[in-house]
C-alpha atoms as a PDB file:
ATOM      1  CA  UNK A   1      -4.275   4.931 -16.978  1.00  0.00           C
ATOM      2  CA  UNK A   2      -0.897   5.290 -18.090  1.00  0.00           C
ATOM      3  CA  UNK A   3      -0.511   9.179 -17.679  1.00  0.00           C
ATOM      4  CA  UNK A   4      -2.134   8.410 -13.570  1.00  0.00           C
ATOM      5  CA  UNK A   5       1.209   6.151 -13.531  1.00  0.00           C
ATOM      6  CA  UNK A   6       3.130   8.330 -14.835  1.00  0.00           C
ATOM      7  CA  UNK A   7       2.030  10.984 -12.322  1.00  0.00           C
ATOM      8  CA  UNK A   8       2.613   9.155  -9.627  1.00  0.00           C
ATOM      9  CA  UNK A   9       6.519   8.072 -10.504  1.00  0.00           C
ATOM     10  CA  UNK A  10       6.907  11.654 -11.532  1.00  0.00           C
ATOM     11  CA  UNK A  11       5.716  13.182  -8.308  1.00  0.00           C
ATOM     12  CA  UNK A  12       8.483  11.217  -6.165  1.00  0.00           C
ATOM     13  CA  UNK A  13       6.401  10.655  -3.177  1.00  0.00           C
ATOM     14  CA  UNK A  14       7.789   7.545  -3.238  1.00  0.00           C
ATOM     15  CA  UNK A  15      11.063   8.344  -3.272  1.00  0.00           C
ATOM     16  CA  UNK A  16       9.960  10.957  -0.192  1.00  0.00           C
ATOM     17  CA  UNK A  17       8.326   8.313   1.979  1.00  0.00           C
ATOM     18  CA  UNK A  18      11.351   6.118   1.629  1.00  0.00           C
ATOM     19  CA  UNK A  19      13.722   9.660   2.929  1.00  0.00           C
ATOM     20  CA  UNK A  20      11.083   9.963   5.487  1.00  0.00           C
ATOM     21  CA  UNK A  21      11.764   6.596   7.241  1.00  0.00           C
ATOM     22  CA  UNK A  22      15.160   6.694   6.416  1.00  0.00           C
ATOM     23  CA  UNK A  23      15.205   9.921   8.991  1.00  0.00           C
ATOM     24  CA  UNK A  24      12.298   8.567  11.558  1.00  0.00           C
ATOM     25  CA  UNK A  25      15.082   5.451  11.857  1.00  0.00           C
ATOM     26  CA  UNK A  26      18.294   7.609  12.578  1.00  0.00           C
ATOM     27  CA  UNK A  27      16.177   9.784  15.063  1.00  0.00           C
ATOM     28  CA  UNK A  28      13.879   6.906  16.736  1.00  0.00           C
ATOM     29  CA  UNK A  29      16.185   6.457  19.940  1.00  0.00           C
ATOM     30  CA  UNK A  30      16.647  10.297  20.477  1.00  0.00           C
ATOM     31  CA  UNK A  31      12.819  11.499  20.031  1.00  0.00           C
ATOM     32  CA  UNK A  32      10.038  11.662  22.448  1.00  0.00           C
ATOM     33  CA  UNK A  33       6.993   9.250  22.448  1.00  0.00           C
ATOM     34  CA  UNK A  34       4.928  11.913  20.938  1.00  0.00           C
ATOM     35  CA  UNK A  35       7.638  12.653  18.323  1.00  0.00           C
ATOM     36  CA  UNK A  36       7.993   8.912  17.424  1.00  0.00           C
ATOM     37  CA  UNK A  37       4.347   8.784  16.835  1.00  0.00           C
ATOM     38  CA  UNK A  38       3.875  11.999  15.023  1.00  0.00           C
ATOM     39  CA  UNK A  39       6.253  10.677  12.717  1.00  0.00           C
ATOM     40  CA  UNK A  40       4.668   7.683  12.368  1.00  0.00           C
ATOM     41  CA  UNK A  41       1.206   9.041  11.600  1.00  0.00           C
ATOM     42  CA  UNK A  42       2.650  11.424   9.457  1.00  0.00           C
ATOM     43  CA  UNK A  43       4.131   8.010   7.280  1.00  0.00           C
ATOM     44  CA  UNK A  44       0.508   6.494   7.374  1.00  0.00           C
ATOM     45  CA  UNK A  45      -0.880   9.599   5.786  1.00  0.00           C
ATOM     46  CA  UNK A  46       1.471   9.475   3.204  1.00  0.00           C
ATOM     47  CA  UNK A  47       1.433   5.339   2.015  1.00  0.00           C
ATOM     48  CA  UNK A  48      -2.596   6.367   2.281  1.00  0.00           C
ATOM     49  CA  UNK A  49      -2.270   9.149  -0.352  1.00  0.00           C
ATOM     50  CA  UNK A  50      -0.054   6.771  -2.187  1.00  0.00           C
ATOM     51  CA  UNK A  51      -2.669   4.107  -1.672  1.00  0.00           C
ATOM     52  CA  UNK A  52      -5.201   6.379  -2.858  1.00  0.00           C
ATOM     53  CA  UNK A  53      -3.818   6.893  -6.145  1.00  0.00           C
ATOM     54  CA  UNK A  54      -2.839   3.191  -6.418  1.00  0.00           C
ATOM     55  CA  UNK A  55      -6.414   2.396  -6.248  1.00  0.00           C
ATOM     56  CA  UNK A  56      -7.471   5.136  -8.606  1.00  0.00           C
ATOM     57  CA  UNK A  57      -4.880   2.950 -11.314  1.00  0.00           C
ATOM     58  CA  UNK A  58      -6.627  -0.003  -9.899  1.00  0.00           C
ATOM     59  CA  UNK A  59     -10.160   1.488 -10.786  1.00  0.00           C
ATOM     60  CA  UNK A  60      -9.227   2.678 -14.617  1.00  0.00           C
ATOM     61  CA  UNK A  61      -7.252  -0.184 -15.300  1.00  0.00           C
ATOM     62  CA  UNK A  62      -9.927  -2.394 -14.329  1.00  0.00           C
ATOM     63  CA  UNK A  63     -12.390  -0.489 -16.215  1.00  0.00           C
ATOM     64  CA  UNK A  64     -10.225  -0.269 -19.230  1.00  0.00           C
ATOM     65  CA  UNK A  65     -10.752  -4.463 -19.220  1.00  0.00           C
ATOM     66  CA  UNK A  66     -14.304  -4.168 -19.669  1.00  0.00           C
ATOM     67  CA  UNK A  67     -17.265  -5.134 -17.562  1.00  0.00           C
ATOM     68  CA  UNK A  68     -15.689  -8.698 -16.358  1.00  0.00           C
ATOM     69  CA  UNK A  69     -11.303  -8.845 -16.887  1.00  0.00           C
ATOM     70  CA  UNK A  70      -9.928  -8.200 -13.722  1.00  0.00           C
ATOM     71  CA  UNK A  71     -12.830  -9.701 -11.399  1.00  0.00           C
ATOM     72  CA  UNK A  72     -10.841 -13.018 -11.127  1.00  0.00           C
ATOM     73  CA  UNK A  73      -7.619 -11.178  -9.797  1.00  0.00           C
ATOM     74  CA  UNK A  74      -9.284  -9.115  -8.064  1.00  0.00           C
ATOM     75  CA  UNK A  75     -11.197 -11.889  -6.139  1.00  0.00           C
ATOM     76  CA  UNK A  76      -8.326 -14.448  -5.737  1.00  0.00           C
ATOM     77  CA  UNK A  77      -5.837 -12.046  -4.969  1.00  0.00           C
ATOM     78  CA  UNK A  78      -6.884  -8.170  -3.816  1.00  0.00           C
ATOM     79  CA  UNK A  79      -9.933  -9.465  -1.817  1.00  0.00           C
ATOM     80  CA  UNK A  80      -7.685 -11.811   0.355  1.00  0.00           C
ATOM     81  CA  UNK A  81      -5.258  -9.742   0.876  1.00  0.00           C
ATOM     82  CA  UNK A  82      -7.262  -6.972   2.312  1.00  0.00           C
ATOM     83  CA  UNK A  83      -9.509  -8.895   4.979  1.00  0.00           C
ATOM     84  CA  UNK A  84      -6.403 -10.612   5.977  1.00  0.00           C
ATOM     85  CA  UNK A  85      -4.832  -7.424   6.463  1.00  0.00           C
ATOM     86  CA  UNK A  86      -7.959  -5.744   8.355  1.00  0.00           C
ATOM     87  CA  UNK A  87      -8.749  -8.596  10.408  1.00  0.00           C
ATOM     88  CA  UNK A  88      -4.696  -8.303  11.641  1.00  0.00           C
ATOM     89  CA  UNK A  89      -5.047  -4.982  12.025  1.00  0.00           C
ATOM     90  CA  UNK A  90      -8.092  -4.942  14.063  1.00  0.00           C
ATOM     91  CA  UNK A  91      -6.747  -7.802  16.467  1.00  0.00           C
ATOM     92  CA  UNK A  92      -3.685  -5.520  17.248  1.00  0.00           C
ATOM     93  CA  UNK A  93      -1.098  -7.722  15.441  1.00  0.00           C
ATOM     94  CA  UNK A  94       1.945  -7.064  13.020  1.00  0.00           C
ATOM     95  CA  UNK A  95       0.047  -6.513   9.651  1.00  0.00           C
ATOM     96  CA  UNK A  96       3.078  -8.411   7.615  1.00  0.00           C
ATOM     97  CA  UNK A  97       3.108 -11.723   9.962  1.00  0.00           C
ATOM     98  CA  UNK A  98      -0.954 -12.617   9.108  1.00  0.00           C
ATOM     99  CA  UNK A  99      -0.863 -10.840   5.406  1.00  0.00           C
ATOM    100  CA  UNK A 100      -0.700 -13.317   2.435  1.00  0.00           C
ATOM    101  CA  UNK A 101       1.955 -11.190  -0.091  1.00  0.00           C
ATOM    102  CA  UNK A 102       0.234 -10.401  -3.240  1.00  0.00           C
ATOM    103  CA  UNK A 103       3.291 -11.287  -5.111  1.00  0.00           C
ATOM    104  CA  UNK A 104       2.865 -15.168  -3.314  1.00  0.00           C
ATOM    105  CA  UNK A 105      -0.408 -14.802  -5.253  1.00  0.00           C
ATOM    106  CA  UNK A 106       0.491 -13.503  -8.487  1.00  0.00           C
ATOM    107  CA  UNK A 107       2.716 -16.469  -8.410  1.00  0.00           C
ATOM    108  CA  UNK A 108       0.080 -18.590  -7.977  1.00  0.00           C
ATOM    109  CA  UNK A 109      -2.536 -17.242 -10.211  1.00  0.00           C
ATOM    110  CA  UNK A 110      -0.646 -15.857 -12.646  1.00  0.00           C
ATOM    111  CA  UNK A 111       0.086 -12.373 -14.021  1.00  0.00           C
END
């Protein structure tokens, strides 16, 4: 798992996304509909591949615990988080304002 982490701090896409925004702000109230949205796609694509490989770590990790560590966070704290965040994105609203942070429940369940 650790050389998947590794990868992914040494590949900066991170860092890129972060430049990425950083330019789609300074440019927002000069650019086109279509040019605000292409740049906003072209974020989502990136956090996805970034989400991809988060939940590759996710998947070893959780298989490096055997066949049962990691269910309990996984239920009380992944599970939640995710059908709050699809059922907020499928009734149109900010994602953020109905999404339970899963560092508010780390807090509560513990590392």
């Amino acid at each position: 798992m650790a050389e998947n982490l590794r990868r992914l701090v040494s590949n900066e896409t991170l860092r890129r996304l972060q430049d990425r925004i950083d330019s789609w702000a300074k440019e927002y109230n000069t650019n086109s509909c279509d040019q605000n949205l292409n740049y906003c796609l072209e974020i989502i694509e990136q956090v996805a591949r970034v989400q991809g490989q988060l939940f590759g770590i996710l998947t070893i990790a959780a298989q490096e615990g055997g066949h049962n560590d990691g269910v309990e966070t996984i239920k009380s704290r992944l599970l939640p988080w995710l059908e709050a965040s699809f059922t907020a994105a499928s009734m149109g609203k900010p994602v953020d304002s109905r999404v339970p942070s899963l560092q508010v429940g780390m807090l509560k369940n513990g590392p």
